[in-house]
N, C-alpha and C. Protein backbone atom coordinates (compact mmCIF):
# COMPACT_ATOMS: atom_id res chain seq x y z
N UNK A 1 -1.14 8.42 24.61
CA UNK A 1 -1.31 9.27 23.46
C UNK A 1 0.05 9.62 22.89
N UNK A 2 0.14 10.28 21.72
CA UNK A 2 1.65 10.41 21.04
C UNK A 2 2.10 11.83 21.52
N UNK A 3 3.11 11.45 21.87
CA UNK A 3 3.97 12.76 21.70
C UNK A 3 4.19 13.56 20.63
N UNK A 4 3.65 13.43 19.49
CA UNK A 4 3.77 14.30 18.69
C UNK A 4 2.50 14.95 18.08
N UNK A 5 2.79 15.67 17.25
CA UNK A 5 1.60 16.70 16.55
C UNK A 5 1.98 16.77 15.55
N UNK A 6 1.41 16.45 13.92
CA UNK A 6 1.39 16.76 12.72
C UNK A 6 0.59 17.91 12.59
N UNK A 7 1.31 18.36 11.80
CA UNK A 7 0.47 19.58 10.55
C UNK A 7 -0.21 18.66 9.27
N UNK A 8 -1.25 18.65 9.07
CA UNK A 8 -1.51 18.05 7.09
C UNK A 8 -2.61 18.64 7.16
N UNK A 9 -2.90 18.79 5.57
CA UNK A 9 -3.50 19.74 4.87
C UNK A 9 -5.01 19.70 4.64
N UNK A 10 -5.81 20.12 5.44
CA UNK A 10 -7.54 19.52 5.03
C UNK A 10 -8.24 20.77 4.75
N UNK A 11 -8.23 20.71 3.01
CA UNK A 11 -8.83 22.04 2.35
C UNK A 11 -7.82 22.85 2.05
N UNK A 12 -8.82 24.20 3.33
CA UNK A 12 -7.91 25.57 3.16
C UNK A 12 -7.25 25.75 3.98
N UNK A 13 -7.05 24.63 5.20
CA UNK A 13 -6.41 25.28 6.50
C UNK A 13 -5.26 24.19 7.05
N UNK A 14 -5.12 23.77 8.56
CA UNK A 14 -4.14 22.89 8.73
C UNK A 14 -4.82 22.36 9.72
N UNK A 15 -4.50 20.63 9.49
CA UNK A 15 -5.24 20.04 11.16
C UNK A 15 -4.47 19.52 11.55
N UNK A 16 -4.58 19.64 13.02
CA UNK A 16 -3.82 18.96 14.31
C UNK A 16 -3.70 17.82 14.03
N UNK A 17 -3.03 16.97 13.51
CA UNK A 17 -3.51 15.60 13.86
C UNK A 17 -2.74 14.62 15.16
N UNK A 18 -3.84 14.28 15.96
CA UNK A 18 -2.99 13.93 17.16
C UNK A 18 -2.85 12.56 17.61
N UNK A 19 -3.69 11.43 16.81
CA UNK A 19 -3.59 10.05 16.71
C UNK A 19 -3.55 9.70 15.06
N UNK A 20 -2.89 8.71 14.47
CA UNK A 20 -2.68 8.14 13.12
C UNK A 20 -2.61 6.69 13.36
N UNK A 21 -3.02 5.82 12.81
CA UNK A 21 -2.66 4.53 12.27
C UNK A 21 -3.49 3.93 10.85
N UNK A 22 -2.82 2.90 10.78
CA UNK A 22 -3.10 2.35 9.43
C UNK A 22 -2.98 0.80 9.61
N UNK A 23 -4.23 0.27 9.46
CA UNK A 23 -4.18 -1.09 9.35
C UNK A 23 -4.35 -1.95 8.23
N UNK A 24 -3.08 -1.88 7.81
CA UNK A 24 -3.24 -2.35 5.89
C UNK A 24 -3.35 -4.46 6.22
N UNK A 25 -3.42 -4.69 5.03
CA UNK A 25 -3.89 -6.47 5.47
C UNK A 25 -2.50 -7.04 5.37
N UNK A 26 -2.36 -8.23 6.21
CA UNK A 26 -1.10 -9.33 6.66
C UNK A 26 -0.04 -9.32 5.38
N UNK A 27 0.66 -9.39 4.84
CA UNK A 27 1.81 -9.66 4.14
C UNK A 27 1.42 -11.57 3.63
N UNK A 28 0.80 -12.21 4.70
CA UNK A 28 0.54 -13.55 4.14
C UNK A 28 -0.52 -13.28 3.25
N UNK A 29 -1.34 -12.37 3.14
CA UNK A 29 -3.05 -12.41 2.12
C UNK A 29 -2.34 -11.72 0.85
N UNK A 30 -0.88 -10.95 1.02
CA UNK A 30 -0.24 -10.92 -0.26
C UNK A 30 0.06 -12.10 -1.21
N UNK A 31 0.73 -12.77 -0.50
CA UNK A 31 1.63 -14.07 -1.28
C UNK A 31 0.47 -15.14 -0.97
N UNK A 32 -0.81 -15.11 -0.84
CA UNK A 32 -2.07 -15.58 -1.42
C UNK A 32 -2.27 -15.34 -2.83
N UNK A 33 -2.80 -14.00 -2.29
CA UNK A 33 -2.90 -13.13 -3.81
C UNK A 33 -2.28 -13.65 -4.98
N UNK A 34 -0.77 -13.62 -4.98
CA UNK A 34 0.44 -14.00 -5.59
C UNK A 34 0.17 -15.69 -5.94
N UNK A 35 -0.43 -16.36 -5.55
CA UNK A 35 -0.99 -17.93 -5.78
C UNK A 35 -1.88 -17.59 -6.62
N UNK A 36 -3.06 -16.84 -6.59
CA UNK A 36 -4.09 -17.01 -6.98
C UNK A 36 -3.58 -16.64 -8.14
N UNK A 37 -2.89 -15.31 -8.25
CA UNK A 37 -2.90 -15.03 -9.58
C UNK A 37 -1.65 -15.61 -10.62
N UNK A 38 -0.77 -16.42 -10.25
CA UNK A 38 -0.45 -17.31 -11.17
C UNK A 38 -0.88 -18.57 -11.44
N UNK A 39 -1.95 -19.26 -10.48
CA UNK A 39 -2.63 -20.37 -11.23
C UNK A 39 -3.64 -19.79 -12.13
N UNK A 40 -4.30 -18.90 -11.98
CA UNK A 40 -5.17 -18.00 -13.20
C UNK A 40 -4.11 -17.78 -14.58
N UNK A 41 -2.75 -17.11 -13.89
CA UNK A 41 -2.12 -17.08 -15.48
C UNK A 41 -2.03 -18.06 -16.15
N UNK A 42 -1.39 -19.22 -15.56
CA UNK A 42 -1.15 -20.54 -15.96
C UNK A 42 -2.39 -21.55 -16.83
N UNK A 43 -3.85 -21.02 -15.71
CA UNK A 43 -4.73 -21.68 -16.76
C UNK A 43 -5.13 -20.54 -17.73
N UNK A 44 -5.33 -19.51 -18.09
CA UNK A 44 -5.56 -18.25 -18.75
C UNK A 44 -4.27 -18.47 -19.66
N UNK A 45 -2.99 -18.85 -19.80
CA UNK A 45 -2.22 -18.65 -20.91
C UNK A 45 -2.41 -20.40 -21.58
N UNK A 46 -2.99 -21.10 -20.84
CA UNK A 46 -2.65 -22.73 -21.88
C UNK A 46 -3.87 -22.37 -22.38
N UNK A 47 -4.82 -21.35 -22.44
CA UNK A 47 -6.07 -21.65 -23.53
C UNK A 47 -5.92 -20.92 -24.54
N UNK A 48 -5.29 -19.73 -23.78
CA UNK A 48 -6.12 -18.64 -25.04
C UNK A 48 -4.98 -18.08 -25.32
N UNK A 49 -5.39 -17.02 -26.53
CA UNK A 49 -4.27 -16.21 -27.18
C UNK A 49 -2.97 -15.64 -26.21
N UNK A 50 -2.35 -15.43 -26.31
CA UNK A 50 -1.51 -14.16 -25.00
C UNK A 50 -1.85 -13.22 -25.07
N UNK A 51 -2.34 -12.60 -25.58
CA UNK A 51 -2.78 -10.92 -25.97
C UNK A 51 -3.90 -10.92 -24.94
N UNK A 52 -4.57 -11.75 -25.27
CA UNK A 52 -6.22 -12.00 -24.01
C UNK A 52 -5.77 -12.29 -23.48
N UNK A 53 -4.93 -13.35 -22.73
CA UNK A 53 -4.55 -13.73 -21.48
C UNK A 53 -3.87 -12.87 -20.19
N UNK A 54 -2.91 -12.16 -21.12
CA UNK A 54 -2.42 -11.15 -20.50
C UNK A 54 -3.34 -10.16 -19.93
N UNK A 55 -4.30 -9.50 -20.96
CA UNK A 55 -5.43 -8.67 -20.49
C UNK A 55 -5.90 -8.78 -19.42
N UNK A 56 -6.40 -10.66 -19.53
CA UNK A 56 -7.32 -11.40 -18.19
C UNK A 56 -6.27 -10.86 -16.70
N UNK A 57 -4.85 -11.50 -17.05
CA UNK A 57 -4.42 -11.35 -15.62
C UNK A 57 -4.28 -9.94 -15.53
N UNK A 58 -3.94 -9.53 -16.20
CA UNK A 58 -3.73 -8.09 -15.75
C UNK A 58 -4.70 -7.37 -14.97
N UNK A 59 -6.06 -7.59 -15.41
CA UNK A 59 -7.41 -6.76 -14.68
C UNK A 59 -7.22 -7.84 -13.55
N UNK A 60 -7.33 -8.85 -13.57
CA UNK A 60 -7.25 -9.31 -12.18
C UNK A 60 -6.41 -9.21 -11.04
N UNK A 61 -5.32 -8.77 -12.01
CA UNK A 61 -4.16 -8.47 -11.01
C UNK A 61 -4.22 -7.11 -10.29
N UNK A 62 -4.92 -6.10 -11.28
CA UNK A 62 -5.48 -4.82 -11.17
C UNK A 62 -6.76 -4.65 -9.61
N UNK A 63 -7.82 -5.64 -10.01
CA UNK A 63 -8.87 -5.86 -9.24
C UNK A 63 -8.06 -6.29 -7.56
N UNK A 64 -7.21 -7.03 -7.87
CA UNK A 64 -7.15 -7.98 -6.21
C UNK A 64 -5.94 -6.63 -5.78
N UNK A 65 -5.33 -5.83 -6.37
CA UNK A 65 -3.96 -4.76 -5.49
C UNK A 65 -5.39 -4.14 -5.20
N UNK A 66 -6.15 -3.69 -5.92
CA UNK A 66 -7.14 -2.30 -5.76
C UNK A 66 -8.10 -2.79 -4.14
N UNK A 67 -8.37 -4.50 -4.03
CA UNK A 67 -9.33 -4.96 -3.53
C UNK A 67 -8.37 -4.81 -1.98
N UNK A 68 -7.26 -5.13 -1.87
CA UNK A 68 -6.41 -5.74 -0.27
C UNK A 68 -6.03 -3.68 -0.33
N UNK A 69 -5.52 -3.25 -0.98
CA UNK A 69 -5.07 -2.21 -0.56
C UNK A 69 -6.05 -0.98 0.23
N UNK A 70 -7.54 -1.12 -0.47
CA UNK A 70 -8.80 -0.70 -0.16
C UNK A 70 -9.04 -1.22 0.88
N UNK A 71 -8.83 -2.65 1.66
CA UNK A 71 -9.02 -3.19 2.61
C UNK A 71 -8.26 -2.38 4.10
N UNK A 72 -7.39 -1.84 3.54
CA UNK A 72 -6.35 -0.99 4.84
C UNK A 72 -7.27 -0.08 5.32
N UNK A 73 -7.38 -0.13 6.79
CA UNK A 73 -7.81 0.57 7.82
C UNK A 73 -7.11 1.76 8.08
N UNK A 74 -7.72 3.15 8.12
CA UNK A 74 -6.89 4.32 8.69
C UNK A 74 -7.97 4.64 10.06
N UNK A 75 -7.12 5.10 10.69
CA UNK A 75 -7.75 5.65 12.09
C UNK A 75 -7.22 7.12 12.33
N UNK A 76 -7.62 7.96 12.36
CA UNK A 76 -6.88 9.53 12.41
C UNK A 76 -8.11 10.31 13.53
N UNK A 77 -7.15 11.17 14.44
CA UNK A 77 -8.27 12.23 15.15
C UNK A 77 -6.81 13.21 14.58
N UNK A 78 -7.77 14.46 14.62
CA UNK A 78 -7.50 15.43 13.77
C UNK A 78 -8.57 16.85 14.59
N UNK A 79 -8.00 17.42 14.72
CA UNK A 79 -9.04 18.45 15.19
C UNK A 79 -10.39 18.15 16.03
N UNK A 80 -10.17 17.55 16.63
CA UNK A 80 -10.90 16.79 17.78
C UNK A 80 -12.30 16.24 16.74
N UNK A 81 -11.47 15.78 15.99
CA UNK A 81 -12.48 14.08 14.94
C UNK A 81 -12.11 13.11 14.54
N UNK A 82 -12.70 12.12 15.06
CA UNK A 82 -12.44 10.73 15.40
C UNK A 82 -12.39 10.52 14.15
N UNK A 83 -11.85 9.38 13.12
CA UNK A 83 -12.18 9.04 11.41
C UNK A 83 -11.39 7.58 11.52
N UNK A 84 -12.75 7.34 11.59
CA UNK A 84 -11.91 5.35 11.26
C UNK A 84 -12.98 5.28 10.28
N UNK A 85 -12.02 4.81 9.04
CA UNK A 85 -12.31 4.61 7.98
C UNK A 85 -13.18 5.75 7.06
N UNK A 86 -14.24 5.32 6.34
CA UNK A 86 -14.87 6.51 6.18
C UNK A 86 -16.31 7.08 7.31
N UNK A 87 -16.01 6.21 8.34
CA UNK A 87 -16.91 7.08 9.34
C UNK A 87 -16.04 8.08 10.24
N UNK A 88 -17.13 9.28 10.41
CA UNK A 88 -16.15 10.42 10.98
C UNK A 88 -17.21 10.75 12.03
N UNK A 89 -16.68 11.33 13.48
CA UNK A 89 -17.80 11.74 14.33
C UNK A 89 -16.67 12.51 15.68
N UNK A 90 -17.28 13.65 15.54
CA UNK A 90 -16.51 14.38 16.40
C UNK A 90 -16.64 14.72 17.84
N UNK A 91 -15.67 15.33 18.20
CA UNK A 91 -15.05 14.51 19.97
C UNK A 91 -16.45 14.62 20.73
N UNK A 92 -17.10 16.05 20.32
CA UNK A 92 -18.08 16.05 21.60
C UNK A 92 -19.54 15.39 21.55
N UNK A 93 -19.02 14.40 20.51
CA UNK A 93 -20.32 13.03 20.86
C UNK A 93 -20.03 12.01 21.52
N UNK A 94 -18.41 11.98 22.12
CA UNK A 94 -17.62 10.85 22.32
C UNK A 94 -17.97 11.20 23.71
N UNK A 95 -18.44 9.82 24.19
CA UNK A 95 -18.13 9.82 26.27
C UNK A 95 -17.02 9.08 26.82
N UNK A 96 -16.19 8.34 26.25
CA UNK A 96 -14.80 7.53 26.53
C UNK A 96 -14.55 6.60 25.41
N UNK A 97 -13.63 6.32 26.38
CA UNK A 97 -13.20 4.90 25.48
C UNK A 97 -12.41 4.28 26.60
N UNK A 98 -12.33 3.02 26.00
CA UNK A 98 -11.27 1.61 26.84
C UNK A 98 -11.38 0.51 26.23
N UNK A 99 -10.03 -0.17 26.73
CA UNK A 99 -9.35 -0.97 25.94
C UNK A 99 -10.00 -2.22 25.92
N UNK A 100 -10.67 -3.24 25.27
CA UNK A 100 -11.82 -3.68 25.25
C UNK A 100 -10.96 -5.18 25.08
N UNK A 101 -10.82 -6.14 26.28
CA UNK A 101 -9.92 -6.71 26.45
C UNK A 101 -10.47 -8.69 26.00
N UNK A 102 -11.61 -8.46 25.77
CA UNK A 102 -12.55 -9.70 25.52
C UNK A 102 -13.08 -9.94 24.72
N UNK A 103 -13.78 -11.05 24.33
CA UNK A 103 -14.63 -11.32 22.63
C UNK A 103 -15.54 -10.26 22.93
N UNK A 104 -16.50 -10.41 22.02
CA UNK A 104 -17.25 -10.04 21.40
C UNK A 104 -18.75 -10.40 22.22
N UNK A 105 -19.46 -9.68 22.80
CA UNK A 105 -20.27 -10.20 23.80
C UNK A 105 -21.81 -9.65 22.81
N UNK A 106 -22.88 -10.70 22.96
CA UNK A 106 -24.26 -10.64 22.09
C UNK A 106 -24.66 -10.11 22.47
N UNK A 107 -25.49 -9.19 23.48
CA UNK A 107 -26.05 -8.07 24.04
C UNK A 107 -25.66 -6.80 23.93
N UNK A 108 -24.35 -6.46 24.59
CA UNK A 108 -23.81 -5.64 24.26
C UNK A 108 -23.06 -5.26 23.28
N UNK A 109 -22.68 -6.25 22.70
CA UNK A 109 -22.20 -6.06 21.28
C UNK A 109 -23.05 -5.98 19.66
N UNK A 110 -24.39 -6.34 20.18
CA UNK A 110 -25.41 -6.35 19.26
C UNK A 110 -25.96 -5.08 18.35
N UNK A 111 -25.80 -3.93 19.40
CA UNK A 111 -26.00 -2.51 18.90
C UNK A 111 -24.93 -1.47 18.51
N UNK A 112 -23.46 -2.48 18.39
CA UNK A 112 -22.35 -1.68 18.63
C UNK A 112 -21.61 -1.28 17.58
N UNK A 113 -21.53 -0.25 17.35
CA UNK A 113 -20.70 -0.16 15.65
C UNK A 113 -19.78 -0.47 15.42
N UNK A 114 -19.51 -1.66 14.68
CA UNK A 114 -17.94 -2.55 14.74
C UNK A 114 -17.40 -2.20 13.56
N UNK A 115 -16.05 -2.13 13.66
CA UNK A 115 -15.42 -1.41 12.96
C UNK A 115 -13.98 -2.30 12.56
N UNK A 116 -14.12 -4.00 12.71
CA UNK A 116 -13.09 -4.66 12.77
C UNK A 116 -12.23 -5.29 11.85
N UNK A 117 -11.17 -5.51 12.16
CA UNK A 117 -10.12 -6.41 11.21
C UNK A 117 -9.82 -7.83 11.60
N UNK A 118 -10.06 -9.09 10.69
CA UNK A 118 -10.29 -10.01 11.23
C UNK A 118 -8.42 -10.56 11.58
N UNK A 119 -7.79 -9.66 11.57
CA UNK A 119 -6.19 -9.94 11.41
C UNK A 119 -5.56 -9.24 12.80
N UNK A 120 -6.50 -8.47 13.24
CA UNK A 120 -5.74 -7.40 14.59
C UNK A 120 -6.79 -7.85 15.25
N UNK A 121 -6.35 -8.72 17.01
CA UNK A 121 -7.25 -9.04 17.67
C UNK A 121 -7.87 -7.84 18.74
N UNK A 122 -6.60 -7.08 19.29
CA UNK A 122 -6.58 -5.53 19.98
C UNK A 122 -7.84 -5.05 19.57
N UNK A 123 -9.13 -4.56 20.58
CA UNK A 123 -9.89 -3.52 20.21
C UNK A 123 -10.34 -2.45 21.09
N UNK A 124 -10.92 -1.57 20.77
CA UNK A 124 -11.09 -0.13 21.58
C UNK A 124 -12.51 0.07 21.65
N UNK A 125 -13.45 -0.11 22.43
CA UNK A 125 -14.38 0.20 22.41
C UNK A 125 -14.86 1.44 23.27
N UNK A 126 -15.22 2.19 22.00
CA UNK A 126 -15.74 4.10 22.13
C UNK A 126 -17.08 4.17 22.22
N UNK A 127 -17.22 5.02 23.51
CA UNK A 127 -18.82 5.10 24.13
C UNK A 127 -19.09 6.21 23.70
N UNK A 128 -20.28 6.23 22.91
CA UNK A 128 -21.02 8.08 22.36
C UNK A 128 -21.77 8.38 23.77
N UNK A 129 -21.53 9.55 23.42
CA UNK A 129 -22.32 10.71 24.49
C UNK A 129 -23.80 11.07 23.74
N UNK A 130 -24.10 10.76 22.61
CA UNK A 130 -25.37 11.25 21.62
C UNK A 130 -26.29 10.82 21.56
N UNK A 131 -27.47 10.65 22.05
CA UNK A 131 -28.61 10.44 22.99
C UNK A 131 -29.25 10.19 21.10
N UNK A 132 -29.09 10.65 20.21
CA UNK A 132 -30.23 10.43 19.30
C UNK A 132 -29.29 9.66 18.37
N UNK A 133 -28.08 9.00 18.39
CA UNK A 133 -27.39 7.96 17.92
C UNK A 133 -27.91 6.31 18.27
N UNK A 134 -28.64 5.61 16.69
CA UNK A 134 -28.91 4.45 17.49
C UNK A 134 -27.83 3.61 17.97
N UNK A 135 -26.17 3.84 17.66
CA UNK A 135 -25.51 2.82 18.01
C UNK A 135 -24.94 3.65 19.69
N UNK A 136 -24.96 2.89 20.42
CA UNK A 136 -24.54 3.28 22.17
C UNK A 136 -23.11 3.28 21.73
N UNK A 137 -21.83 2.66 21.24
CA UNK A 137 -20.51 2.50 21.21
C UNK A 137 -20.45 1.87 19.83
N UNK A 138 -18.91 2.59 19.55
CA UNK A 138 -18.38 1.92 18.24
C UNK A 138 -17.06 0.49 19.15
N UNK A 139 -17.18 -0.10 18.08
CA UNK A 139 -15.67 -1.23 18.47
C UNK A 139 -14.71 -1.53 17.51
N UNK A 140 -13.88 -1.18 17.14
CA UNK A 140 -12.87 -0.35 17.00
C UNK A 140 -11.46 -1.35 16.56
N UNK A 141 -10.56 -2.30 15.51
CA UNK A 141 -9.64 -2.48 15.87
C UNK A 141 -8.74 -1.94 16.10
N UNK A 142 -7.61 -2.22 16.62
CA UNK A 142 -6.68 -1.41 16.40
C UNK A 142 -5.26 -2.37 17.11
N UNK A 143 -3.79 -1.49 16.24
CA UNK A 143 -3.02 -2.28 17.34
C UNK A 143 -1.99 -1.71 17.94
N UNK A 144 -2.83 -0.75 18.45
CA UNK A 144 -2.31 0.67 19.68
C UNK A 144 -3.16 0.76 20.68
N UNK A 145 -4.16 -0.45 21.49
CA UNK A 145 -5.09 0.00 22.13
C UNK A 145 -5.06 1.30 23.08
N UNK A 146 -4.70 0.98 24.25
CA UNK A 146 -3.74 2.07 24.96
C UNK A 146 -3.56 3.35 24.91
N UNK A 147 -2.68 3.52 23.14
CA UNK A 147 -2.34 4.83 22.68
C UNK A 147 -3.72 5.37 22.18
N UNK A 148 -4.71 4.64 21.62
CA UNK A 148 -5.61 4.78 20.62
C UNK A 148 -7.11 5.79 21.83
N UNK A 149 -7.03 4.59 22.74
CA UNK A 149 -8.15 4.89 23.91
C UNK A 149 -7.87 6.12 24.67
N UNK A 150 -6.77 6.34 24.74
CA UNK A 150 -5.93 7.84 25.50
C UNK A 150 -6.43 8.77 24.54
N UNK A 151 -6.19 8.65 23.45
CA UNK A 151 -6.13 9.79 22.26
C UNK A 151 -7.64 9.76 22.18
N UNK A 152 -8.67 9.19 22.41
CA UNK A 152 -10.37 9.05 22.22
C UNK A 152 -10.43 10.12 23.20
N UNK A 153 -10.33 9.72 24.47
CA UNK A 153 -10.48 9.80 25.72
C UNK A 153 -10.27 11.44 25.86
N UNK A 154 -9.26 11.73 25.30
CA UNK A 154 -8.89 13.27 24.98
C UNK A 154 -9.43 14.64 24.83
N UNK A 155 -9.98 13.40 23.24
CA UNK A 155 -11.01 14.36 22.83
C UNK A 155 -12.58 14.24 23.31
N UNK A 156 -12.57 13.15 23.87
CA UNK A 156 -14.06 13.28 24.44
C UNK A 156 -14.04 14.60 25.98
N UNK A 157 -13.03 14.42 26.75
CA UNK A 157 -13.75 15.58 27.16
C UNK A 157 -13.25 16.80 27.38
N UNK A 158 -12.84 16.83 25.66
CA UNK A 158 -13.35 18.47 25.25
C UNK A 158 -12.19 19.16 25.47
């Protein structure tokens, strides 16, 4: 778990926050991006006006930053609540966690709330304590397993 403790601001008050990461996408799905959108300019400026063309790339250029940047993963516990991504579920539904060192298994992985990045192989798989939750465990990327499963582990008991 981290040695440190943030203060940030949620609402009216201040939360602990005692795990952070951010799993934004590869630097290579950039200079993809960066392909795609100059063969679009290239065929988008030999047809049409520049005034439209420009428009075209521009929203597209608009669409694909909005689409990879939206793609970034945050993971935050904060006042003993877990928040990967926009799912949030707090500590005392949590029964552990551990560092989940293998594929992806069909049985047990069938009911499991996956939560993955196809770019970070590292995952954490978090066991609920919540008897009226249909998923038994979330699975989790991350590429702090270790730090990530300590900091679960924490807040699960209490």
């Amino acid at each position: 778990m981290s040695s440190w403790v943030s203060l940030l601001p949620t609402g009216d008050r201040f939360a602990a926050v005692t795990y952070e990461e951010r799993l934004p996408v590869p630097w290579t799905w950039w200079l993809i991006a960066l392909g795609l959108l100059a063969s679009l300019a290239v065929a988008v400026y030999a047809y049409l006006d520049p005034l439209v063309a420009g428009a075209i790339v521009g929203v597209a250029t608009g669409v694909i930053v909005v689409g990879l940047v939206g793609y970034t993963l945050r993971i935050r516990i904060a006042d003993d609540t877990l928040t990967v991504g926009r799912y949030r579920i707090e500590g005392r539904y949590l029964a552990g966690a551990r560092v989940d060192d293998g594929e992806l298994r069909g049985v047990e992985d069938g009911d499991a709330h996956l939560v993955l990045r196809s770019y970070v192989k590292q995952k954490v798989r978090i066991t609920l304590a919540d008897p009226a939750d249909p998923r038994p465990s979330w699975v989790v990327s991350t590429r702090r397993p270790e730090e990530f499963a300590a900091a679960v582990a924490s807040i699960a008991e209490g």
